[in-house]
C-alpha atoms as a PDB file:
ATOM      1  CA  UNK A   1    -119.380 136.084 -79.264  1.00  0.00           C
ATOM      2  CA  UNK A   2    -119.415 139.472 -81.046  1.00  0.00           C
ATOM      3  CA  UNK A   3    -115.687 139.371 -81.242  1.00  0.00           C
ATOM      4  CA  UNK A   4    -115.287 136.579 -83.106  1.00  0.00           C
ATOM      5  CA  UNK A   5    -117.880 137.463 -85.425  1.00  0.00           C
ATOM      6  CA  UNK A   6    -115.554 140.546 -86.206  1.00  0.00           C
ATOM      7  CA  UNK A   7    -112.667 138.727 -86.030  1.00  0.00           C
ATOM      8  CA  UNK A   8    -112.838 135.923 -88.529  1.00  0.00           C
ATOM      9  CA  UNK A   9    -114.010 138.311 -91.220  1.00  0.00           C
ATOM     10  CA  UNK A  10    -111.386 140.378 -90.703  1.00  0.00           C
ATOM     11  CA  UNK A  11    -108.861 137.504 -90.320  1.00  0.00           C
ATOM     12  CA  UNK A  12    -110.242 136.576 -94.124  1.00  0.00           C
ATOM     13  CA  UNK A  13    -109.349 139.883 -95.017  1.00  0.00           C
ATOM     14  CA  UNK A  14    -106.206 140.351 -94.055  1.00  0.00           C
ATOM     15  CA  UNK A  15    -105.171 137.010 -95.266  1.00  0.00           C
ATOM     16  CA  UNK A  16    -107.036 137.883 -99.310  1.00  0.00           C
ATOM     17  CA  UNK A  17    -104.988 141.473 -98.433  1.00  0.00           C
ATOM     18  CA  UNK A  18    -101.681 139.297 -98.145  1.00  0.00           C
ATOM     19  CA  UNK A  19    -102.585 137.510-101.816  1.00  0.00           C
ATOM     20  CA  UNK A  20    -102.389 139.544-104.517  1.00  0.00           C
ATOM     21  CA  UNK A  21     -98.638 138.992-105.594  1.00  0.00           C
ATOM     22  CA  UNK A  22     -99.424 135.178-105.512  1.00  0.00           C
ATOM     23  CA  UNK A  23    -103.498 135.344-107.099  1.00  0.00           C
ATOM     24  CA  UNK A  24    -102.629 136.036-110.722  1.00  0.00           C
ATOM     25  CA  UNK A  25     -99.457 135.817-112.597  1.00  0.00           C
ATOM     26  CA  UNK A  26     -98.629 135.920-116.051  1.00  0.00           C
ATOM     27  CA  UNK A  27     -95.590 135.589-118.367  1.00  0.00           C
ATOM     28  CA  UNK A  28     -95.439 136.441-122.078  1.00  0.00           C
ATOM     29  CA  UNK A  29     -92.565 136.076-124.671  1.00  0.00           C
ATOM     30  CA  UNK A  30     -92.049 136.708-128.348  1.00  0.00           C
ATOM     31  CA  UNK A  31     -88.756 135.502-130.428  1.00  0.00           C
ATOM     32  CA  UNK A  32     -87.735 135.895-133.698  1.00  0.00           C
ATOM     33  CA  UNK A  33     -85.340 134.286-136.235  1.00  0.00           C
ATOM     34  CA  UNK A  34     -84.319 134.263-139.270  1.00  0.00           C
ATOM     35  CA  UNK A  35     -85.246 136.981-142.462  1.00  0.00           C
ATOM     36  CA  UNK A  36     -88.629 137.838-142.915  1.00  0.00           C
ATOM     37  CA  UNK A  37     -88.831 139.017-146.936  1.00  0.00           C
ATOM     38  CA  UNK A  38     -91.547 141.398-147.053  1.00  0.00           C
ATOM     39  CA  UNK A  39     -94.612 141.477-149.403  1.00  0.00           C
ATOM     40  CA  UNK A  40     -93.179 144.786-150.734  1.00  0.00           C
ATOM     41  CA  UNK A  41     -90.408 143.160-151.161  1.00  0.00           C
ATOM     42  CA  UNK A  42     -90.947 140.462-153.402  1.00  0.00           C
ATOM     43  CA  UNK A  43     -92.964 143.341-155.756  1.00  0.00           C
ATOM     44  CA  UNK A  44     -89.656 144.472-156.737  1.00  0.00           C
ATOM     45  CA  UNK A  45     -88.316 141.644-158.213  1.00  0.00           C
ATOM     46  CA  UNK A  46     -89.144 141.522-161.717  1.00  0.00           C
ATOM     47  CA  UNK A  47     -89.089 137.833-163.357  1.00  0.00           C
ATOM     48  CA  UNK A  48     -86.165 137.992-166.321  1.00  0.00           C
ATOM     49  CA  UNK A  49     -84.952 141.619-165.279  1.00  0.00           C
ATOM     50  CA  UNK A  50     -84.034 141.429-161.872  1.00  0.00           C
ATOM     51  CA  UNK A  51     -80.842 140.554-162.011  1.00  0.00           C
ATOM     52  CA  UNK A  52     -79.166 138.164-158.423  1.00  0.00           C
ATOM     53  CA  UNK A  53     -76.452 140.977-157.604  1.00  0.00           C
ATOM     54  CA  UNK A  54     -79.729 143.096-157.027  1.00  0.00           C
ATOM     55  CA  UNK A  55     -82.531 140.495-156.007  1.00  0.00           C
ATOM     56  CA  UNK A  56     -79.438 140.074-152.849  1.00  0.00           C
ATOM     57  CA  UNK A  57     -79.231 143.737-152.425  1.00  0.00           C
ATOM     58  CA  UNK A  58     -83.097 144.006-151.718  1.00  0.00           C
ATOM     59  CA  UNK A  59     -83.608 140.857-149.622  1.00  0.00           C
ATOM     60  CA  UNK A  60     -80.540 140.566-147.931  1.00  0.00           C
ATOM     61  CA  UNK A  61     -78.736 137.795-147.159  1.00  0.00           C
ATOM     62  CA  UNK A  62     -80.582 134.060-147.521  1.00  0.00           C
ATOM     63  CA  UNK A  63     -80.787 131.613-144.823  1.00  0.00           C
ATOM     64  CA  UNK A  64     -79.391 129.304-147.487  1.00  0.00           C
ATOM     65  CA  UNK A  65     -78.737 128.249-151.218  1.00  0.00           C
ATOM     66  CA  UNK A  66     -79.340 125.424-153.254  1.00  0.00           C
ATOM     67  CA  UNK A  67     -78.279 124.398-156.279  1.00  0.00           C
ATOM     68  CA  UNK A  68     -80.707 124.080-159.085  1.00  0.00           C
ATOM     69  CA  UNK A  69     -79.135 123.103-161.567  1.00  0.00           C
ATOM     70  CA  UNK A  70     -75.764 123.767-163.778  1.00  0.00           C
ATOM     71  CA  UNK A  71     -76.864 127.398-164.259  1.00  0.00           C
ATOM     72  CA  UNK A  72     -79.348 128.311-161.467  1.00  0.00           C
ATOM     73  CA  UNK A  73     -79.236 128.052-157.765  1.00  0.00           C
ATOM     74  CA  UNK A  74     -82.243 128.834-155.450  1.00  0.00           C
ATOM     75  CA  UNK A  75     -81.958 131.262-152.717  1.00  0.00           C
ATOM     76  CA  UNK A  76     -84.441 130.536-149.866  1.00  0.00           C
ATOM     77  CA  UNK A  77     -85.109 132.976-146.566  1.00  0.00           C
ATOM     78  CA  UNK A  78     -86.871 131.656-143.213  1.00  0.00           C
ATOM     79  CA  UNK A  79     -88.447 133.233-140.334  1.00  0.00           C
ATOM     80  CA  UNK A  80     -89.913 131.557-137.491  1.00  0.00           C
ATOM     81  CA  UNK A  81     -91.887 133.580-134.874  1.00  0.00           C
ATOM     82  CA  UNK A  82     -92.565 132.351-131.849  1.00  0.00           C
ATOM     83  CA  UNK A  83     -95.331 134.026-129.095  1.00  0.00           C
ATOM     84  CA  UNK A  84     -95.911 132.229-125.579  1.00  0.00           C
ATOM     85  CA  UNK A  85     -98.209 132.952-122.970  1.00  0.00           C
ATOM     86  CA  UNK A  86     -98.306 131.272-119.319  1.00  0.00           C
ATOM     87  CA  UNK A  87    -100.805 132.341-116.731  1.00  0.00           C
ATOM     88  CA  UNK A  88    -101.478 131.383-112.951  1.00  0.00           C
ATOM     89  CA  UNK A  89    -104.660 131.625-110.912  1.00  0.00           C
ATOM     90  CA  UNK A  90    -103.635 130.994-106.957  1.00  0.00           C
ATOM     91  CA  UNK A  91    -101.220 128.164-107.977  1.00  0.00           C
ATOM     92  CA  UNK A  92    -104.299 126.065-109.108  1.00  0.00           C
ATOM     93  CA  UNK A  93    -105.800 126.935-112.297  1.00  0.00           C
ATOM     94  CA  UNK A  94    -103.262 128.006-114.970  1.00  0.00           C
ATOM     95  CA  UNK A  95    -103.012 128.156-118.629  1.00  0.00           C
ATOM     96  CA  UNK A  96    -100.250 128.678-121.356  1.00  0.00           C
ATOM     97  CA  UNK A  97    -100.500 128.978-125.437  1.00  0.00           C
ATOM     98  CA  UNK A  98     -98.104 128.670-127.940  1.00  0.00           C
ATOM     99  CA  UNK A  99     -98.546 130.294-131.311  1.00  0.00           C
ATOM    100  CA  UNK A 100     -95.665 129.691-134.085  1.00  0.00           C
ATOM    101  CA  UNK A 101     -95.441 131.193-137.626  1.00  0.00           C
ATOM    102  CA  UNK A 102     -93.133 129.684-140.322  1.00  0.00           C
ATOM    103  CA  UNK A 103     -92.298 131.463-143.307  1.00  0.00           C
ATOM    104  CA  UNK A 104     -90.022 130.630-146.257  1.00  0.00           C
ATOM    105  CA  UNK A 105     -89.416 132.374-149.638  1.00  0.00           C
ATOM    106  CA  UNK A 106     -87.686 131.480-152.027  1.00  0.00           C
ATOM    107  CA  UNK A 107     -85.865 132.668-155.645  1.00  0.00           C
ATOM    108  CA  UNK A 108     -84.811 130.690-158.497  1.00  0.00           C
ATOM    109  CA  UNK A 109     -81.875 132.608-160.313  1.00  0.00           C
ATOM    110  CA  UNK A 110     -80.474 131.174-163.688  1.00  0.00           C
ATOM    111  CA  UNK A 111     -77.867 132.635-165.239  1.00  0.00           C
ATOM    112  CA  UNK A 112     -77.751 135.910-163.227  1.00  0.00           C
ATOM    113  CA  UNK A 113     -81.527 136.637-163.493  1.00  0.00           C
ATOM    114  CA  UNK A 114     -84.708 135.975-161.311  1.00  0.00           C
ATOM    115  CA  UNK A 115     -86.597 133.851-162.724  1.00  0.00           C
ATOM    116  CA  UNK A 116     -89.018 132.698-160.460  1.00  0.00           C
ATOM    117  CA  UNK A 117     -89.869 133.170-157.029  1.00  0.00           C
ATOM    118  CA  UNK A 118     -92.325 131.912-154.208  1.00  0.00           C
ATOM    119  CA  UNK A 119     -93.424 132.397-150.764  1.00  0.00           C
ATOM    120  CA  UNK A 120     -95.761 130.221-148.163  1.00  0.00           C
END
């Protein structure tokens, strides 16, 4: 009887002992694409002085162009980041999030100049 009173518990124990690479498990991943135009940035353009062979220099090259109109075209830059998070509790309980951030700014030049810009 006293043996198996040790026994069990210690069974139990050697069995949570064997566990700990299966209890908890977690996976996390962040990716990133496109431009993302910095506040700073944006600052330097200066609305009718800036002119488009610069605004380019400073933010580098846009994810695309649009045309405006007969004189201006609209450069825009995107980023998308992307965080996910997955966790496992013994195979049973388990959990994952999935947090996204868009961005997108954009730059009206007309005739060579900035002449507006935005960002959201």
């Amino acid at each position: 009887m006293k043996l198996r009173r040790t026994t069990v518990p210690l069974a139990l124990l050697g069995c949570v002992a064997m566990l700990p690479g299966c209890v908890l498990s977690s996976h996390n991943a962040t990716t990133a694409k496109g431009v993302k135009v910095s506040p700073h940035s944006l600052e330097t353009l200066v609305v009718d002085q800036t002119t488009e062979a610069d605004m380019l220099r400073c933010l580098g090259t846009p994810s695309r162009t649009m045309v405006a109109d007969e004189r201006g075209t609209i450069y825009v830059w995107e980023y998308t980041r992307r965080h996910e998070s997955h966790g496992a509790l013994l195979f049973v309980f388990g959990g994952s999030t999935e947090k996204e951030e868009q961005r997108s700014t954009s730059v009206l030049v007309r005739d060579g100049v900035v002449r507006s810009w935005w960002s959201g």
